[in-house]
Protein backbone atom coordinates (compact mmCIF):
# COMPACT_ATOMS: atom_id res chain seq x y z
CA UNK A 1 11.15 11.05 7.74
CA UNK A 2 10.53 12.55 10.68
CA UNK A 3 7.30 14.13 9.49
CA UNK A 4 5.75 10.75 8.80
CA UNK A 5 6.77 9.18 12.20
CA UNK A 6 5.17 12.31 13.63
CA UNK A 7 1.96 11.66 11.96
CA UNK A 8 1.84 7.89 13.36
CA UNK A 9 2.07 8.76 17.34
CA UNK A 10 -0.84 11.26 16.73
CA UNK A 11 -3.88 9.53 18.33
CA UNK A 12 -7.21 8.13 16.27
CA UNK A 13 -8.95 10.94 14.67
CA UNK A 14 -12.36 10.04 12.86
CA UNK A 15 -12.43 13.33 11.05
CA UNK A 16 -8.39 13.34 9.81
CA UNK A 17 -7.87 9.44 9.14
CA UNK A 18 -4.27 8.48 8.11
CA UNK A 19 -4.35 6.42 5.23
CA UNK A 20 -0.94 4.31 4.17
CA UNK A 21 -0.87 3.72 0.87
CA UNK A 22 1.48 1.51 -2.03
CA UNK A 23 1.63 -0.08 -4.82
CA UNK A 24 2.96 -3.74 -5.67
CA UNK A 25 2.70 -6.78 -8.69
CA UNK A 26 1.70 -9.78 -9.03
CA UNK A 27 2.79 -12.08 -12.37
CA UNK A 28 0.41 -14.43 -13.71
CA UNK A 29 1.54 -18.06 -14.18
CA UNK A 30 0.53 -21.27 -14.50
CA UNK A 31 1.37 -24.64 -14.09
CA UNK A 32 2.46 -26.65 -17.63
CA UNK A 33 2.21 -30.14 -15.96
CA UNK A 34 -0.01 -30.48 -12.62
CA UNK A 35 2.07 -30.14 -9.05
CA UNK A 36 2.20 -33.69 -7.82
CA UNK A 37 0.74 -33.99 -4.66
CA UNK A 38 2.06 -34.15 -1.70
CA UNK A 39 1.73 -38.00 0.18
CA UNK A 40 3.49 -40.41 2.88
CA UNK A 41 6.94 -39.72 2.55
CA UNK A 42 7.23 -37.04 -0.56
CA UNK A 43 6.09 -33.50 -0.21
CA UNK A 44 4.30 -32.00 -3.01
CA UNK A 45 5.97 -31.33 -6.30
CA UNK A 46 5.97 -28.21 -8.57
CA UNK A 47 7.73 -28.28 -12.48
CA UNK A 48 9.67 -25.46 -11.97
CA UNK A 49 8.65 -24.36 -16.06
CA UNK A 50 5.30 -22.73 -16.06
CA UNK A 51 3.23 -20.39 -19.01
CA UNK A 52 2.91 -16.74 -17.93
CA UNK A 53 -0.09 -14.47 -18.14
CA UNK A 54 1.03 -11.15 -17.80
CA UNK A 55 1.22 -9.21 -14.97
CA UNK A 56 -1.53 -7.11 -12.67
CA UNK A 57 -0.69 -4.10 -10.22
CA UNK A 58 -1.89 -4.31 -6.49
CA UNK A 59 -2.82 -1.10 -5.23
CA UNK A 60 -2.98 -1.11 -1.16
CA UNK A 61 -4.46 1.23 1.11
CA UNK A 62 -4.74 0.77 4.64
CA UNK A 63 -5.75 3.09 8.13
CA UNK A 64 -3.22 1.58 10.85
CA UNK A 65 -5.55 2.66 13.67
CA UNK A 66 -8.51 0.70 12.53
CA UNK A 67 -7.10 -2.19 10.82
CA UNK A 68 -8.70 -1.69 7.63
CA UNK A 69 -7.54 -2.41 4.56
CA UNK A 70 -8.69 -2.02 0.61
CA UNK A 71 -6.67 -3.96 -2.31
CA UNK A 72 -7.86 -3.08 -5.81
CA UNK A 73 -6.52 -4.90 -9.13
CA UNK A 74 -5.34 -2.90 -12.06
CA UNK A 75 -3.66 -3.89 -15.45
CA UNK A 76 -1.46 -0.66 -15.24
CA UNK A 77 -0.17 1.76 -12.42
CA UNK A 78 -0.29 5.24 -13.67
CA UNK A 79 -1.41 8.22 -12.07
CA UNK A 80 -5.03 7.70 -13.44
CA UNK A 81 -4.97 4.76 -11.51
CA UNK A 82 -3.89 6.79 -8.69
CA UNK A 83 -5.92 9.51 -8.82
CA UNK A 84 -8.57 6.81 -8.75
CA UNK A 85 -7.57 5.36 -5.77
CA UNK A 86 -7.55 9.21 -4.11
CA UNK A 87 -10.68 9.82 -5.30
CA UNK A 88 -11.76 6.63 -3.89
CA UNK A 89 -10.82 7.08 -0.42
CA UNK A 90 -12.52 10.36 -0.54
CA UNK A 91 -15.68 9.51 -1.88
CA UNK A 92 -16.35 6.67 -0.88
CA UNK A 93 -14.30 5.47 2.34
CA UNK A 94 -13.95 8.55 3.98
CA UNK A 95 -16.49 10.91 2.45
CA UNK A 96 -17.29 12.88 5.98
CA UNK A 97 -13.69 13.23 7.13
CA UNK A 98 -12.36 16.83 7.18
CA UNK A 99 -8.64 15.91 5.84
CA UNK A 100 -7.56 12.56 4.71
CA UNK A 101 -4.04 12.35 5.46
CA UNK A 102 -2.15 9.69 3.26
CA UNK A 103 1.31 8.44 3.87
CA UNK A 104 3.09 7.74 0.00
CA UNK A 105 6.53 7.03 -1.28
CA UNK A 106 8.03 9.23 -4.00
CA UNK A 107 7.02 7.69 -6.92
CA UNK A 108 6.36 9.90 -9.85
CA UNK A 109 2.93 9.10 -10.17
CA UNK A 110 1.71 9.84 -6.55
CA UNK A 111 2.14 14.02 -7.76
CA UNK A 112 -1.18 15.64 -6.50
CA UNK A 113 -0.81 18.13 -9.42
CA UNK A 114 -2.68 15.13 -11.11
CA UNK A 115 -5.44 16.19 -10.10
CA UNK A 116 -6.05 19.02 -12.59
CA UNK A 117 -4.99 16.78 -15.50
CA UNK A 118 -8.21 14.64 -14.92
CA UNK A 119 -10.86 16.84 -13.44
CA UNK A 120 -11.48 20.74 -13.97
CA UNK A 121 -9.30 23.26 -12.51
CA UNK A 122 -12.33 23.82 -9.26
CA UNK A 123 -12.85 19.88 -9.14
CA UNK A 124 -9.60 19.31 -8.31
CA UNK A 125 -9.08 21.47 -5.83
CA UNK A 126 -12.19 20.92 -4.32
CA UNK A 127 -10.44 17.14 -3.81
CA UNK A 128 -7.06 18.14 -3.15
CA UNK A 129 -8.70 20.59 0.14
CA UNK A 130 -10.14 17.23 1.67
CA UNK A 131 -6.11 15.65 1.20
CA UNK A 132 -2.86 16.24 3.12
CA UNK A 133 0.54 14.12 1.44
CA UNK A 134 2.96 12.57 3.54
CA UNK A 135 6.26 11.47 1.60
CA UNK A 136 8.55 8.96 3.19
CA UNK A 137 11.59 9.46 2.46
CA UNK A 138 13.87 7.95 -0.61
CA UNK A 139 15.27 4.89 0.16
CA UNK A 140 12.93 4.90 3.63
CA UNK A 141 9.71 3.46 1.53
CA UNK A 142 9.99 0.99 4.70
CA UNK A 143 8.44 3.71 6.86
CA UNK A 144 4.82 3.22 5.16
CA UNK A 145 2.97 0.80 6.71
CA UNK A 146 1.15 -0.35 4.07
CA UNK A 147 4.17 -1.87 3.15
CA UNK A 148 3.36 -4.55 5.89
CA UNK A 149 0.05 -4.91 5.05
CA UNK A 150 1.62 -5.79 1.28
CA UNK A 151 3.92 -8.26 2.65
CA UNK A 152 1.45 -9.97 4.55
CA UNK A 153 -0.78 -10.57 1.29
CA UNK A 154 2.08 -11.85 -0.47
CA UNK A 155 2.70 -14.33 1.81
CA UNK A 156 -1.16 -15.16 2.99
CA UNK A 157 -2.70 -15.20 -0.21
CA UNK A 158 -0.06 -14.85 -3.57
CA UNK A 159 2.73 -17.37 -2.45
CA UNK A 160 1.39 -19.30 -5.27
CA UNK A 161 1.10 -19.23 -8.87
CA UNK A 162 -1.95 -17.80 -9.94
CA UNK A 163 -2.75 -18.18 -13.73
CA UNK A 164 -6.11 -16.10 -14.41
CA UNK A 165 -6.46 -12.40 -13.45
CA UNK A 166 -10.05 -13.58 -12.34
CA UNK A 167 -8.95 -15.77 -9.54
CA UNK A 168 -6.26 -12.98 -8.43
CA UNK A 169 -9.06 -10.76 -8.18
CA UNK A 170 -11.23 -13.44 -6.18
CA UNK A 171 -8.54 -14.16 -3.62
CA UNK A 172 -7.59 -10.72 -2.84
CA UNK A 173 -10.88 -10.11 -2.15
CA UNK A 174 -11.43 -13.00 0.42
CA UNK A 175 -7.98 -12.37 1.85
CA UNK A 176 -9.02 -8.65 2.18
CA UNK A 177 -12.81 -9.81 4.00
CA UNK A 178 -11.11 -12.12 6.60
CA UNK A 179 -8.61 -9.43 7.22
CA UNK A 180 -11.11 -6.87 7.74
CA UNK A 181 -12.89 -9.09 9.88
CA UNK A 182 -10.10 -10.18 12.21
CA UNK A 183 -10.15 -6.23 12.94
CA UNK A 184 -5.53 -6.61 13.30
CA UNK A 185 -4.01 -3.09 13.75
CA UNK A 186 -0.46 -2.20 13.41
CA UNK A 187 1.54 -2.03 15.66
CA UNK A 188 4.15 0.54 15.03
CA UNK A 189 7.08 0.87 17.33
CA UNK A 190 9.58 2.75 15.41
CA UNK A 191 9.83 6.65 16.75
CA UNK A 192 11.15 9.94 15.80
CA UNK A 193 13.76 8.84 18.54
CA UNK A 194 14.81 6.01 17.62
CA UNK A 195 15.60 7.17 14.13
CA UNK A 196 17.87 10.04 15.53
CA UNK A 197 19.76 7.03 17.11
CA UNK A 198 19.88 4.48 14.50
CA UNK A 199 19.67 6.36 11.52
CA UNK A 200 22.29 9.33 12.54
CA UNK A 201 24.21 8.49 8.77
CA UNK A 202 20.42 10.24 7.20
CA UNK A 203 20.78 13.04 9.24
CA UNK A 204 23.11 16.57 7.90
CA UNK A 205 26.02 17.26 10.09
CA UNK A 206 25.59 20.84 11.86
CA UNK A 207 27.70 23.60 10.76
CA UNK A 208 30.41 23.97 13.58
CA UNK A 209 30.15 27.21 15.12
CA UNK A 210 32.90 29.71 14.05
């Protein structure tokens, strides 16, 4: 815990960005009769049956100190999807920084041994020399910021029912260009202090000395 609140009072380095990154879903439904509209005295109506679609995974990664943010749609969230995502930020977003430094929770499929199941054995260490791993904590997943950044998709852009993996895909992506734009940074106010305070229960009790 403490090594990830660390990492967040460092200051704004260009050439060792940290990245928060997570995972969420979003179902697909739709609507079996159409909502009635709102008008003068009734608020809009929804049938509260509606036809599902399946379901899509949001992948979220996000730099804090910038603001920036990158959403991608998947049908499955393995660690080939993962991996992709890695390989993403390092080709791609951050393909001059020095060490990429990536905040993750402890979900099986964030392993960096992955790595060497999908590219050869120089390949993937090649990648994993540009990456440094950050785990919060279990039960602390709260500590990643791009938890946040989740939350405030879900409630900007997927508080809705959203029928066609199409459209999902088509309103991330605006949400994700006027977010971007608005250039909003997080911020974080939770310290290494406060968490010896308010979260003494997480912390081992110290041997009493004989």
């Amino acid at each position: 815990m403490e090594d990830v609140l660390d990492l967040y009072r460092e200051p704004y380095d260009e050439n060792r960005p940290v990245i928060c990154f997570d995972e969420s879903s979003k179902a697909l439904r739709g609507h079996k009769r159409d909502p009635l509209p709102a008008k003068p005295g009734a608020v809009e109506r929804i049938d509260t049956h509606y036809e599902r679609n399946g379901k899509k995974k949001i992948h979220l990664a996000t730099e804090p100190l910038t603001g920036w943010v990158n959403v991608e749609i998947t049908d499955r969230r393995r660690t080939c999807e993962w991996i992709d995502r890695m390989v993403e930020l390092a080709d791609v977003h951050y393909p001059d920084a020095d060490c990429i430094r990536v905040v993750v929770d402890q979900l099986n499929t964030h392993n960096p041994a992955g790595f060497y199941r999908f590219f050869p054995p120089d390949k993937a260490q090649a990648y994993l020399d540009r990456f440094e791993f950050h785990y919060t904590p279990k039960h602390g997943s709260w500590l990643n910021m791009a938890e946040i950044e989740i939350g405030v998709l879900k409630r900007k852009c997927l508080d809705r029912r959203i029928y066609h993996a199409a459209t999902l895909r088509s309103e991330v992506a605006a949400w994700q260009a006027r977010h971007n734009a608005a250039d909003r940074l997080i911020d974080w106010q939770f310290t290494t202090d406060d968490a010896r305070i308010k979260l003494r229960r997480l912390y081992p009790v110290p041997l009493e000395e004989s």
